[in-house]
N, C-alpha and C. Protein backbone atom coordinates (compact mmCIF):
# COMPACT_ATOMS: atom_id res chain seq x y z
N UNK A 1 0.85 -1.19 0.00
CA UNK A 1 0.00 0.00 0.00
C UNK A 1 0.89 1.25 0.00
N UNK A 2 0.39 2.08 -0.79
CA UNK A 2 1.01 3.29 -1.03
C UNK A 2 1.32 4.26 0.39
N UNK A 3 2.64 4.86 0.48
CA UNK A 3 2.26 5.94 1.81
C UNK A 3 2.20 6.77 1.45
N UNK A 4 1.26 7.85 2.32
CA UNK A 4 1.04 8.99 2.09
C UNK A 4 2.04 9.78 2.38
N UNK A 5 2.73 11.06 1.18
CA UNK A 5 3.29 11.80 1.46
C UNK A 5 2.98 12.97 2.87
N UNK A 6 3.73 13.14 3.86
CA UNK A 6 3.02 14.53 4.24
C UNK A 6 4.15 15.83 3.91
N UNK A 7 3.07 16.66 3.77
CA UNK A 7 3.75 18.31 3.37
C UNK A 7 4.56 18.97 4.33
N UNK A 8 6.02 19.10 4.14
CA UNK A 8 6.89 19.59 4.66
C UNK A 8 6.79 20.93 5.64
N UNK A 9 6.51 20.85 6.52
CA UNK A 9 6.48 21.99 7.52
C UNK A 9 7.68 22.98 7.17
N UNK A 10 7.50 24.62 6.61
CA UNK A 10 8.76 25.58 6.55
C UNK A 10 9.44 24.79 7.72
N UNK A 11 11.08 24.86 7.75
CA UNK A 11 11.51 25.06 9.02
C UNK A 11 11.89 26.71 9.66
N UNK A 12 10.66 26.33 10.63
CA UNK A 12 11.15 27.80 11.65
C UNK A 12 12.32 28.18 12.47
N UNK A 13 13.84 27.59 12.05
CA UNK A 13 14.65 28.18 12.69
C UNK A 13 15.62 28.45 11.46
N UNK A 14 15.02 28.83 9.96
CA UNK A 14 15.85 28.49 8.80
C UNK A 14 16.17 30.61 8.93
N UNK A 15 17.35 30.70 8.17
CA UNK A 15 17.66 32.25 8.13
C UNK A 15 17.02 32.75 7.45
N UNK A 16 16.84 34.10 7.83
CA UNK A 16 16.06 35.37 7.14
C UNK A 16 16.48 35.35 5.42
N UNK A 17 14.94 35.38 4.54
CA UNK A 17 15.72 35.96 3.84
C UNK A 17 15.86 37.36 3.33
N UNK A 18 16.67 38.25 2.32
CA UNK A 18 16.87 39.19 2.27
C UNK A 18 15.51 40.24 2.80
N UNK A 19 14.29 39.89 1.78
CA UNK A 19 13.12 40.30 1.94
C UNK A 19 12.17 40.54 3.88
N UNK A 20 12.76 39.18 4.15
CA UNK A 20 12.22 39.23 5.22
C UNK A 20 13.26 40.21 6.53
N UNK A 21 14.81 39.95 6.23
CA UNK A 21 15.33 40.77 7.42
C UNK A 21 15.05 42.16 7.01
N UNK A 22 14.97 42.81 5.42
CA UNK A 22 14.86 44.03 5.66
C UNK A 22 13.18 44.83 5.94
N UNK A 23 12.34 43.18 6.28
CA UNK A 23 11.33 43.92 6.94
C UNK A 23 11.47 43.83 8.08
N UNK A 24 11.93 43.25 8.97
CA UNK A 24 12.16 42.93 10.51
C UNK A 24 12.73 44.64 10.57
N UNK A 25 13.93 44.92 9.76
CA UNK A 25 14.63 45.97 10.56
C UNK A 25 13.97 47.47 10.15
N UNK A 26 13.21 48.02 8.81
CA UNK A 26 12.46 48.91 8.67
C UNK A 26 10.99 48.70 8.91
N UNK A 27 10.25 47.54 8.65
CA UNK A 27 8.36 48.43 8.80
C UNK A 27 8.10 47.13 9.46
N UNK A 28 8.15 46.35 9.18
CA UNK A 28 7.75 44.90 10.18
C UNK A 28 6.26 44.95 9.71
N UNK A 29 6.13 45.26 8.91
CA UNK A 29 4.26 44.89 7.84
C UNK A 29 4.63 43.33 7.59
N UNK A 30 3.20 42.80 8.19
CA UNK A 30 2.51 41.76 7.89
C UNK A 30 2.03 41.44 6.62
N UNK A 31 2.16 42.40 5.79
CA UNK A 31 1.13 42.47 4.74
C UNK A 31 2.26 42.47 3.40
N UNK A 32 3.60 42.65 3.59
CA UNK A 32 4.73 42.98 2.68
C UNK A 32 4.87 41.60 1.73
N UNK A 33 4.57 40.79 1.96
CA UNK A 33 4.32 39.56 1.12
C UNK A 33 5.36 38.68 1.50
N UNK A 34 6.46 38.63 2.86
CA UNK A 34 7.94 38.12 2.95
C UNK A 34 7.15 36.72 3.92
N UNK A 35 5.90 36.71 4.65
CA UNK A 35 5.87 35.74 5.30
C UNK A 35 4.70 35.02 5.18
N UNK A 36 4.07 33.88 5.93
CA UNK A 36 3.21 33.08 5.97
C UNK A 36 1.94 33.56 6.87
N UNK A 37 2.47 34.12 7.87
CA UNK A 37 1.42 34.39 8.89
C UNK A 37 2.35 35.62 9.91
N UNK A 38 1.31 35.86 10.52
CA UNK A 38 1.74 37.27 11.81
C UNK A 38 3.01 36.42 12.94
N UNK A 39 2.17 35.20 13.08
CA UNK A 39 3.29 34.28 14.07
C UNK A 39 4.19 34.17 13.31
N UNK A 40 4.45 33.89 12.42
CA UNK A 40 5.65 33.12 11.61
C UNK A 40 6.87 34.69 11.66
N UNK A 41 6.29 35.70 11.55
CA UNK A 41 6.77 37.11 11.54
C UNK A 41 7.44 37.85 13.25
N UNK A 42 6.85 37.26 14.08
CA UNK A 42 7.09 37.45 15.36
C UNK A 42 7.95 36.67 16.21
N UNK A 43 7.56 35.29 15.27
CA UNK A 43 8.59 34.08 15.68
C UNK A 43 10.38 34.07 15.29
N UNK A 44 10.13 35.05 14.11
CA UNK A 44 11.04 35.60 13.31
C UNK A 44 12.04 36.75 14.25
N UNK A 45 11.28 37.98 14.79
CA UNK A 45 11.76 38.46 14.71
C UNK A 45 12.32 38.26 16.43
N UNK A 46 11.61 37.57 17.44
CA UNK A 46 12.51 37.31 18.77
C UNK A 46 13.58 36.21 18.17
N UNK A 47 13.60 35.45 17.07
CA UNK A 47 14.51 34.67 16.95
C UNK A 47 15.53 35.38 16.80
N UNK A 48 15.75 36.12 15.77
CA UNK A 48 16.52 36.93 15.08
C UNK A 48 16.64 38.56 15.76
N UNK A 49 16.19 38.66 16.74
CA UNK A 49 16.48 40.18 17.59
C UNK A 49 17.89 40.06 17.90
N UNK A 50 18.75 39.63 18.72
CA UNK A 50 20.07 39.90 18.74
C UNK A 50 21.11 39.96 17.14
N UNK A 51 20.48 39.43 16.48
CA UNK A 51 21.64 39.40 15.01
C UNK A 51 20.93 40.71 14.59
N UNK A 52 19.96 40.94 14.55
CA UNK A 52 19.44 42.40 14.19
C UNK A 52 20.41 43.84 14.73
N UNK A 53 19.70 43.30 16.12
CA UNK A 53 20.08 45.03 16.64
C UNK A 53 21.38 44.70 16.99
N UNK A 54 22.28 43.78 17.14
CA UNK A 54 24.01 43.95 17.46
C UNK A 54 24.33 44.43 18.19
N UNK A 55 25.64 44.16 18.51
CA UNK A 55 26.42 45.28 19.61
C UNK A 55 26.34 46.20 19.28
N UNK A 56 26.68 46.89 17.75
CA UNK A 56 26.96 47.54 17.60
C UNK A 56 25.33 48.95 16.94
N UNK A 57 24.25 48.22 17.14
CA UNK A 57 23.23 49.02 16.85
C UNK A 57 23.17 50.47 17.09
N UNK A 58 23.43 50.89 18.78
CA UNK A 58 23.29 51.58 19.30
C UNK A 58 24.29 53.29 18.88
N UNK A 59 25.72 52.57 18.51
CA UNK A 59 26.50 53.57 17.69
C UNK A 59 26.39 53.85 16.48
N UNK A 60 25.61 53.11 16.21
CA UNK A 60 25.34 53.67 14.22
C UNK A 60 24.00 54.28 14.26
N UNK A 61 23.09 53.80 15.54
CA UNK A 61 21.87 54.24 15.36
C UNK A 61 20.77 54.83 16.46
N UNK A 62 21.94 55.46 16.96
CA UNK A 62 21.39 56.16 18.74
C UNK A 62 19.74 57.14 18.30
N UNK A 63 19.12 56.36 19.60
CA UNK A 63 17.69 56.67 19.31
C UNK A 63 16.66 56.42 18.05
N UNK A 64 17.39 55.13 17.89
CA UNK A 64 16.35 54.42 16.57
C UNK A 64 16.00 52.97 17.11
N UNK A 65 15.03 52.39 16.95
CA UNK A 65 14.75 51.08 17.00
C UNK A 65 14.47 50.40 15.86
N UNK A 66 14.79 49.00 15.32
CA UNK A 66 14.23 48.33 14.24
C UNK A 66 12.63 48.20 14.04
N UNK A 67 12.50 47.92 13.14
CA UNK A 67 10.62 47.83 12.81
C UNK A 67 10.37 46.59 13.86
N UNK A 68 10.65 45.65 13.89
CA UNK A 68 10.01 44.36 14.17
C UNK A 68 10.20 44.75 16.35
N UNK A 69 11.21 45.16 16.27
CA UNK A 69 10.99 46.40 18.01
C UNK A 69 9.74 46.83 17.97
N UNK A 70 9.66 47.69 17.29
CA UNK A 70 8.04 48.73 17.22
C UNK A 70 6.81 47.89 17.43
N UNK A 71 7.01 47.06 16.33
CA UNK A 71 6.16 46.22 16.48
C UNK A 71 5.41 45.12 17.36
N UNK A 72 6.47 44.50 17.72
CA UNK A 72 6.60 43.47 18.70
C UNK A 72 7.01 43.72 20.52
N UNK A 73 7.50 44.56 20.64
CA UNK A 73 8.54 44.17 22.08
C UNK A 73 7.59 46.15 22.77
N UNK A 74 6.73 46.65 22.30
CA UNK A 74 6.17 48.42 22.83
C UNK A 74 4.87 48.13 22.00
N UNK A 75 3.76 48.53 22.70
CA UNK A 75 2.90 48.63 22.09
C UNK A 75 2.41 50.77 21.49
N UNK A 76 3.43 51.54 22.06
CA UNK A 76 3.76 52.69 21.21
C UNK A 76 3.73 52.98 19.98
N UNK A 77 3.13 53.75 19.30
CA UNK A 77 4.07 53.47 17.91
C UNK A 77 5.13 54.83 17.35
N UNK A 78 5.49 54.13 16.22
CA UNK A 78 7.07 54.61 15.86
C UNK A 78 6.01 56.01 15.53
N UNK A 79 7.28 57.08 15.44
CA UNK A 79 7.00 58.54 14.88
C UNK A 79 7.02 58.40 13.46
N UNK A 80 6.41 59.19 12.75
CA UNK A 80 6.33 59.13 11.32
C UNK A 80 7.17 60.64 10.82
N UNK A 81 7.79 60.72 9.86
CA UNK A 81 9.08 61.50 9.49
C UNK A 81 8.23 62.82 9.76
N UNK A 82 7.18 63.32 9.50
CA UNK A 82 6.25 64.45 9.41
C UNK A 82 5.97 64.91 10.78
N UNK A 83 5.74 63.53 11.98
CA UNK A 83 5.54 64.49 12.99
C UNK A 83 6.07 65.11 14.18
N UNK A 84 5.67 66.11 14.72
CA UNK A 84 6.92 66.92 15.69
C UNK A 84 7.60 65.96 16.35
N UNK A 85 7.18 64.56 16.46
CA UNK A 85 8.29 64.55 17.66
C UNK A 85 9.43 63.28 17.17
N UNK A 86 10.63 63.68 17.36
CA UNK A 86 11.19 62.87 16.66
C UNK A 86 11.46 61.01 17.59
N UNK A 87 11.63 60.00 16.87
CA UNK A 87 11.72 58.85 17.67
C UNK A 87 12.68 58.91 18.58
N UNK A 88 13.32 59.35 18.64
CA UNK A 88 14.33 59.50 20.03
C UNK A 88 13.89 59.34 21.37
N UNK A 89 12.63 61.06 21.54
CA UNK A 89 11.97 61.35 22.04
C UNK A 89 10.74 60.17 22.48
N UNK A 90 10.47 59.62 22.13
CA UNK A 90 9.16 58.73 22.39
C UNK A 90 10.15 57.40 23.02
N UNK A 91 10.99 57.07 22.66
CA UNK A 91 12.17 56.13 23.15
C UNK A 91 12.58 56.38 24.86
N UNK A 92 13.07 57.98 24.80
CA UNK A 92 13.04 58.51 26.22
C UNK A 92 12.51 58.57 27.18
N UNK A 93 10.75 58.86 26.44
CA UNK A 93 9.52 58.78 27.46
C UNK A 93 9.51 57.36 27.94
N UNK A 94 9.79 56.54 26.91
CA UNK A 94 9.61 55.12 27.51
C UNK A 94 10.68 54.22 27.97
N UNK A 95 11.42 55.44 28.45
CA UNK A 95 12.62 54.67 29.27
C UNK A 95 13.47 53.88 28.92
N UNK A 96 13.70 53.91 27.33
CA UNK A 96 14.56 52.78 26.68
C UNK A 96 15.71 53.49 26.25
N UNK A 97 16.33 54.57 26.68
CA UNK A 97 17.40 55.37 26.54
C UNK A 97 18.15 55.23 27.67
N UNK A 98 19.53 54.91 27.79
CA UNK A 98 20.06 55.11 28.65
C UNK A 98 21.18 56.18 28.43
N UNK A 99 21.93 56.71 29.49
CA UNK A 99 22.59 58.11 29.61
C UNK A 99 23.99 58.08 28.33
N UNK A 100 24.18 56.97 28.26
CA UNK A 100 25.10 56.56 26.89
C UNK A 100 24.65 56.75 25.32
N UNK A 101 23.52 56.02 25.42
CA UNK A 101 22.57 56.20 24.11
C UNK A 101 21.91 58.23 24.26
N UNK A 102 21.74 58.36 25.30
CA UNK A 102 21.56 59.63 25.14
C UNK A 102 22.48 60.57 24.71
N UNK A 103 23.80 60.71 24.97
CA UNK A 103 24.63 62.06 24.75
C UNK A 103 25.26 61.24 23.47
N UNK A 104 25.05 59.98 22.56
CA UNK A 104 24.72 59.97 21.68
C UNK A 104 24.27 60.63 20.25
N UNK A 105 23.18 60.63 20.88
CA UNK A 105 21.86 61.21 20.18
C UNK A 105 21.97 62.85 20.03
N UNK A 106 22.64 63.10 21.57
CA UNK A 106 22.64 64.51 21.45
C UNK A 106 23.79 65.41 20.04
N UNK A 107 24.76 64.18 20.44
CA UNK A 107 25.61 64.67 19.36
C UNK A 107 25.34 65.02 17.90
N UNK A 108 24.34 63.95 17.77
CA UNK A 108 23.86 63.95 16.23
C UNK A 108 22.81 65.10 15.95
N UNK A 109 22.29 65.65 17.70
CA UNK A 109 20.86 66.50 17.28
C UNK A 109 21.92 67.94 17.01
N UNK A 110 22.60 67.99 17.96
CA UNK A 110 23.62 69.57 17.93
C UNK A 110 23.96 69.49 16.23
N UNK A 111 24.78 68.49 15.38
CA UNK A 111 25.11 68.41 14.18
C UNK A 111 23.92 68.70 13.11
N UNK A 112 22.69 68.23 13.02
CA UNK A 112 21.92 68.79 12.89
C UNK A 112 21.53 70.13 12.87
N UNK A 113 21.36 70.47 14.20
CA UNK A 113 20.76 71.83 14.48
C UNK A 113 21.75 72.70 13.20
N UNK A 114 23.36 72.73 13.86
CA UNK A 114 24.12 73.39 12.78
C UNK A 114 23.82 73.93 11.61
N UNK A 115 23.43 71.95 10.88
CA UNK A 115 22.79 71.68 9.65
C UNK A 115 21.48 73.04 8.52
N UNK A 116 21.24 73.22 9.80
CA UNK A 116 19.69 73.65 9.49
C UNK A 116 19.24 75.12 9.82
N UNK A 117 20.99 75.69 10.39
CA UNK A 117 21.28 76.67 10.50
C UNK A 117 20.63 78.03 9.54
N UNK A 118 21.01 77.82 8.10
CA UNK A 118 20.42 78.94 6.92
C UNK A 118 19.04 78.46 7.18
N UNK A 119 18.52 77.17 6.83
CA UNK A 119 16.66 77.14 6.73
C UNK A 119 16.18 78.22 7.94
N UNK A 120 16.85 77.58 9.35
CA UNK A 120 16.32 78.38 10.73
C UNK A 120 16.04 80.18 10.24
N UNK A 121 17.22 80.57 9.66
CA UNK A 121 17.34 82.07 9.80
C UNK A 121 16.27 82.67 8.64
N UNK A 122 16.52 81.84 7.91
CA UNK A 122 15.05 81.83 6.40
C UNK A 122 13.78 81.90 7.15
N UNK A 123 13.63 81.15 8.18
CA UNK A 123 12.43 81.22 8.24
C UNK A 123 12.14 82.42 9.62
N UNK A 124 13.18 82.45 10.43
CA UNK A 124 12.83 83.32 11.25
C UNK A 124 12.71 84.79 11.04
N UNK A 125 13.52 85.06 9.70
CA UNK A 125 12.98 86.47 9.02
C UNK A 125 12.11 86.42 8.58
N UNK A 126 11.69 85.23 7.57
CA UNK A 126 10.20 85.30 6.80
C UNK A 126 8.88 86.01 8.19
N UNK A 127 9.36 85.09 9.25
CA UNK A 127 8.08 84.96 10.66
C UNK A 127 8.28 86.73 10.72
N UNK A 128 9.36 87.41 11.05
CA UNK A 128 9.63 88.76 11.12
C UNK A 128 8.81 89.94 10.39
N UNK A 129 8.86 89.06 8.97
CA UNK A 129 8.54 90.15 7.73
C UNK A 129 6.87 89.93 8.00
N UNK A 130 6.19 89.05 8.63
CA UNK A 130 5.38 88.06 8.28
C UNK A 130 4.44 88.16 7.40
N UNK A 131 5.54 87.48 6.33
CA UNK A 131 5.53 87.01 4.78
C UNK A 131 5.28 85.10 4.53
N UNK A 132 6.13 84.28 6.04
CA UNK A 132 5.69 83.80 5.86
C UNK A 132 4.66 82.66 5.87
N UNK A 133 4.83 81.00 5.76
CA UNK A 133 3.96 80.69 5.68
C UNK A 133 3.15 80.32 7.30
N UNK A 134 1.39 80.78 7.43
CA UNK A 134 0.69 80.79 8.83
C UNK A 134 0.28 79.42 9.23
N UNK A 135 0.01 78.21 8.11
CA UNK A 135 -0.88 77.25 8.17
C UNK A 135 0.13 76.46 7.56
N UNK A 136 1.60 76.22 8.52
CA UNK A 136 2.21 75.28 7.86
C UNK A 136 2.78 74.65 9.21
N UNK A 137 3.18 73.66 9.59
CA UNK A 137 4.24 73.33 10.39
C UNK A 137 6.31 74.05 10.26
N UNK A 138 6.06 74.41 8.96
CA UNK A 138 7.37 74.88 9.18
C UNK A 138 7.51 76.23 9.16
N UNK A 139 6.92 76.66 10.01
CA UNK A 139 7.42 78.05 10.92
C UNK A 139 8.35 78.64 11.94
N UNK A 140 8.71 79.50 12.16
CA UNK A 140 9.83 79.98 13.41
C UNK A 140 9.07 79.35 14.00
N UNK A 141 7.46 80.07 15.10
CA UNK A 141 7.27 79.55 16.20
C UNK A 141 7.54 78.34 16.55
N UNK A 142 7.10 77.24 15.23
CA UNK A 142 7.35 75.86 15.48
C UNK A 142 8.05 75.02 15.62
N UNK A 143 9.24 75.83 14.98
CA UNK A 143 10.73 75.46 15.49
C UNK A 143 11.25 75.49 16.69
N UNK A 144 10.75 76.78 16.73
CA UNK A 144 11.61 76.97 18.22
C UNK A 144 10.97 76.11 19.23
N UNK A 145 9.57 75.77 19.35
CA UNK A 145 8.98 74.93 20.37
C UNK A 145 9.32 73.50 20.58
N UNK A 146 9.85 72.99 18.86
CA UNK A 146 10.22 71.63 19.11
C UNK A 146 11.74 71.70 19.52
N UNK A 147 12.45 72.43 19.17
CA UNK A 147 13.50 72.76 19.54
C UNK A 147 14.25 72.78 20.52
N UNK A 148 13.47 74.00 21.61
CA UNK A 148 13.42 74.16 22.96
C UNK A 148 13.17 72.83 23.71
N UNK A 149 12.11 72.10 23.32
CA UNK A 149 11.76 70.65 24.04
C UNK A 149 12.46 69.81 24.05
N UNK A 150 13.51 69.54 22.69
CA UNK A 150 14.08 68.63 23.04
C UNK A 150 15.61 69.01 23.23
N UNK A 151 16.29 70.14 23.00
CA UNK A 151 17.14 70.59 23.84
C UNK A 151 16.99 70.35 25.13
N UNK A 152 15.97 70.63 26.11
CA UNK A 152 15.54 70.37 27.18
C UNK A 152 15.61 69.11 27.86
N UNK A 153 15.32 68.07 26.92
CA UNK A 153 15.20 66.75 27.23
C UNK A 153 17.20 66.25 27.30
N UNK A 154 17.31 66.68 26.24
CA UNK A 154 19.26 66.35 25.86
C UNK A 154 19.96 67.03 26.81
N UNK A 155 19.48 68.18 27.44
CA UNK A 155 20.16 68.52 28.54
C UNK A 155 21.32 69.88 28.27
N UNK A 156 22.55 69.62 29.14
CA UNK A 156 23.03 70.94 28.97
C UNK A 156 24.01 71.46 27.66
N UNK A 157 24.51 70.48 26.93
CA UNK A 157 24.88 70.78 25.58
C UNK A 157 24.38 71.42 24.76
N UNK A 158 22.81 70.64 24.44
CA UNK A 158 22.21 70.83 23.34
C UNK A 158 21.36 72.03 23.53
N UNK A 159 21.00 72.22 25.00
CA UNK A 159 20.67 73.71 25.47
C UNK A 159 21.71 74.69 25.48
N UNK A 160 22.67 74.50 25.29
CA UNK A 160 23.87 75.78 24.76
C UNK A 160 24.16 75.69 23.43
N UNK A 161 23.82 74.57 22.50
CA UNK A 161 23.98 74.97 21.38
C UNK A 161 23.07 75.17 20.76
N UNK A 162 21.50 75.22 21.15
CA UNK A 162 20.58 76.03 20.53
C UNK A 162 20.40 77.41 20.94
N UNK A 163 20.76 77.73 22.40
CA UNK A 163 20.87 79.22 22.87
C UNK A 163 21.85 79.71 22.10
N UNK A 164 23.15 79.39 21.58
CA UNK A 164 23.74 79.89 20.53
C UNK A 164 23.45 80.27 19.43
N UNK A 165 22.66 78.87 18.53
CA UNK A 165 21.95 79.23 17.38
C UNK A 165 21.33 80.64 17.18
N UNK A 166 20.45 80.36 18.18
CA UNK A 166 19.23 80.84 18.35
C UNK A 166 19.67 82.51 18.60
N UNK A 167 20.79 82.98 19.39
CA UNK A 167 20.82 84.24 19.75
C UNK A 167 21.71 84.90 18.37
N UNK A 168 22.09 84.01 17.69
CA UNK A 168 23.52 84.46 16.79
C UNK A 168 22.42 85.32 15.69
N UNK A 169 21.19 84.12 15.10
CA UNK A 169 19.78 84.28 14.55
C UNK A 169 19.71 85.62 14.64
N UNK A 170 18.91 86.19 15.57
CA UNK A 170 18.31 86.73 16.10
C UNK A 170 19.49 88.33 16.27
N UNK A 171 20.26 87.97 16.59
CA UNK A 171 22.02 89.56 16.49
C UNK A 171 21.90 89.52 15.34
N UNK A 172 21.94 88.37 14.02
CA UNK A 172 21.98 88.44 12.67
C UNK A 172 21.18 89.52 12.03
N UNK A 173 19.78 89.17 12.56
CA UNK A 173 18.88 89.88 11.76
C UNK A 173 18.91 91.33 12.17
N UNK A 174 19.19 91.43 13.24
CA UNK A 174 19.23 92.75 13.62
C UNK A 174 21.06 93.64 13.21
N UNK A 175 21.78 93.12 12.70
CA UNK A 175 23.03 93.77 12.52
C UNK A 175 22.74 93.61 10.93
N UNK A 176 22.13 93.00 10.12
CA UNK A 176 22.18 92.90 9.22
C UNK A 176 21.23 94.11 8.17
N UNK A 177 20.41 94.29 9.00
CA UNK A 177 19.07 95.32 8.97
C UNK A 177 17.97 94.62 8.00
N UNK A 178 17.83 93.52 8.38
CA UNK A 178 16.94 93.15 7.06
C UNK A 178 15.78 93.34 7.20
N UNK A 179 15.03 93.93 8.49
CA UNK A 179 13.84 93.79 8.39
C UNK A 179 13.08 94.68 7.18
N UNK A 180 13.80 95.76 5.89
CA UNK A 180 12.72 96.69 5.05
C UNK A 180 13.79 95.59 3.98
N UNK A 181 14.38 94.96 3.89
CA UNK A 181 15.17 94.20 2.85
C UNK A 181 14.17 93.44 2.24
N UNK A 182 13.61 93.39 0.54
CA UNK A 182 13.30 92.44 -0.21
C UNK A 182 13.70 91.19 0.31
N UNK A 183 12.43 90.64 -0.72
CA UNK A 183 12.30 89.15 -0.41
C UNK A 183 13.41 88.39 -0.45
N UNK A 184 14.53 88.10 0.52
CA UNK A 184 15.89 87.21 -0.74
C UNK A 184 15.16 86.15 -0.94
N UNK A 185 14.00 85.20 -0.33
CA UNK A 185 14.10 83.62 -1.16
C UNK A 185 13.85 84.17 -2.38
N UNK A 186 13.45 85.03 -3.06
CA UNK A 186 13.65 85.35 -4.48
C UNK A 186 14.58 86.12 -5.21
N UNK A 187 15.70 86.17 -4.30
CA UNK A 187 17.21 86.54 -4.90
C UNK A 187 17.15 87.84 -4.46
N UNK A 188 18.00 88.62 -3.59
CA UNK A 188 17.93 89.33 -2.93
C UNK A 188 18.71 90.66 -3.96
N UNK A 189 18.07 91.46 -3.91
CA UNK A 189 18.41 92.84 -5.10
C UNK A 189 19.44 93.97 -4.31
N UNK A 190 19.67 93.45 -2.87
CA UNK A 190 20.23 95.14 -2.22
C UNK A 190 21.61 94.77 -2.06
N UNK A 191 22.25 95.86 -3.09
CA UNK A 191 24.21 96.00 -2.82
C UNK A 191 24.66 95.60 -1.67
N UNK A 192 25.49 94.60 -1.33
CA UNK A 192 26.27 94.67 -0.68
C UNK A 192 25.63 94.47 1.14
N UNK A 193 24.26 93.41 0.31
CA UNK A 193 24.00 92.60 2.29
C UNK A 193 23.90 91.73 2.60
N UNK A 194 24.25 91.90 3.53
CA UNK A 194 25.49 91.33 4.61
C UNK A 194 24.91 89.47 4.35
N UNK A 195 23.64 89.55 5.05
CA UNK A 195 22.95 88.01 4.96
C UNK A 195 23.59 87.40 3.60
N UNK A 196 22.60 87.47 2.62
CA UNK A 196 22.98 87.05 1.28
C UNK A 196 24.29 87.04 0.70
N UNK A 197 25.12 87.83 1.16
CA UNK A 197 26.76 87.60 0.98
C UNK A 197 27.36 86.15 1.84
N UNK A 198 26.66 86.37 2.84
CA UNK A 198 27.10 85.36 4.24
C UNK A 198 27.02 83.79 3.62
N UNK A 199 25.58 83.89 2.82
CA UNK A 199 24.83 82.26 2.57
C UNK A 199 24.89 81.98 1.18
N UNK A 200 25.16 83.27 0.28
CA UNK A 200 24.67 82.53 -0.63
C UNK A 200 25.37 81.74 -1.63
N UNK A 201 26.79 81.67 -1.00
CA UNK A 201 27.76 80.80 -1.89
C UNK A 201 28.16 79.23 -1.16
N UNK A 202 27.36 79.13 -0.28
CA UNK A 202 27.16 77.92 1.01
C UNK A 202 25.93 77.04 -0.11
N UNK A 203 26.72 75.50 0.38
CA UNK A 203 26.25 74.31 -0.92
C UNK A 203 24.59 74.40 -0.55
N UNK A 204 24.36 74.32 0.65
CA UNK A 204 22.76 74.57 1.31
C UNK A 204 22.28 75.84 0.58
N UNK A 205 22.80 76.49 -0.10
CA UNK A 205 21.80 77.95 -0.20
C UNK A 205 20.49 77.74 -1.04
N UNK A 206 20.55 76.69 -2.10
CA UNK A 206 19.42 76.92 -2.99
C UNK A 206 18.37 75.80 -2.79
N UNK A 207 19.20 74.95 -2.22
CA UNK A 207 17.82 73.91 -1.42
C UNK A 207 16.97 74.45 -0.05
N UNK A 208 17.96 75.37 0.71
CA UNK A 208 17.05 76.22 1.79
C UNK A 208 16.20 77.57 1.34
N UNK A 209 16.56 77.71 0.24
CA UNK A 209 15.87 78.52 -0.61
C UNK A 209 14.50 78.24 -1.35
N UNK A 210 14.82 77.46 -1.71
CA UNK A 210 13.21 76.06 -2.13
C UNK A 210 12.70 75.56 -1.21
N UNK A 211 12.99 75.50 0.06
CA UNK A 211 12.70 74.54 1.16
C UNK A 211 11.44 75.94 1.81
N UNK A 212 12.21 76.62 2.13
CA UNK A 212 10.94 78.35 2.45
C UNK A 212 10.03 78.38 1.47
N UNK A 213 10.12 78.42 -0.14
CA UNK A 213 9.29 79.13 -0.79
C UNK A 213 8.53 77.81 -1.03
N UNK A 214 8.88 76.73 -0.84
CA UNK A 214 7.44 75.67 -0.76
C UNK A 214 6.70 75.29 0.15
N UNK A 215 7.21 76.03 1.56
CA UNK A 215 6.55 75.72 2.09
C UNK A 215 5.53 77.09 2.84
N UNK A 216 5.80 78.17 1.70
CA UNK A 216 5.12 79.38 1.53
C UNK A 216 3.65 79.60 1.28
């Protein structure tokens, strides 16, 4: 008599493949087409949590967690790139930062801030002239509030290097005289000022330049 074949059970301790680790470590969707079921995805990703996040997670990626984290191990969810608060922050509240991973993080937020230096001053004259945009998230006021907060949270660094930013800003506009100065995001027409001399040969000038007038 014939035997019956039976159907090979996946084996559940077989390695990720490409598809599936790079959903474990960005979105951890059920729905991405890499697995069989939600268990098979969860089973996955406590198997595979230490080869994921590494020793070395924490220095390449202070104040980030993998998707299949988010998913699985906090019932929180991750920040989405759009809103004020960045994942760091929601990491902190929930106590999964420690004082290492923090001055971390801080380092990368101060480098940043730097970063974002010309947009900041773009927009804090636009708020000045107020030219610009009322019904947007990227405004002075709104800067400075998320700003202030999480300087606050990072502590005494990142609170001296936004009180820096922030006051240099602010002496700028006023030594510079720009408040009766034309529009510069549309190329600034007056001989010999000072701002637009300062920025506008800086590799950032014409993307922080587009970055104001779209969001005008």
């Amino acid at each position: 008599m014939p035997r019956k074949r039976r159907k090979r059970k996946r084996d559940q301790t077989a390695a990720l493949s490409g598809r599936q680790y790079f959903d474990l470590l960005l979105t951890a969707n059920p729905s991405c087409g890499a697995w069989d079921s939600k268990l098979q995805q969860r089973a996955a990703w406590f198997r595979h949590r230490e080869e994921i996040l590494g020793d070395d997670w924490m220095l390449k990626y202070p104040g980030q967690r993998p998707g299949g984290w988010w998913r699985f191990e906090t019932e929180a969810e991750k920040p989405l790139p759009w809103d004020n608060e960045d994942e760091w922050e929601v990491l902190f509240r929930l106590g999964e930062i420690d004082e290492t991973e923090l001055n971390l993080v801080a380092g990368q937020w101060i480098a940043r801030l730097y970063e974002q230096r010309a947009l900041l001053r773009i927009l804090h004259d636009l708020f000045k002239r107020d030219t610009g945009p009322h019904h947007s998230e990227r405004t002075w006021p709104n800067y400075v509030a998320v700003l202030e907060r999480q300087a606050g949270l990072l502590r005494r660094q990142a609170g001296e290097a936004w009180h820096k930013v922030r006051t240099a800003i602010i002496d700028e506009w006023e030594e510079d005289g720009c408040g009766g100065c034309p529009d510069y995001t549309k190329g600034c027409q007056v001989t010999g000022c000072k701002f637009f001399e300062r920025f506008k040969n800086q590799k950032g000038w014409k993307h922080e330049r587009s970055v104001a007038e779209g969001a005008r």
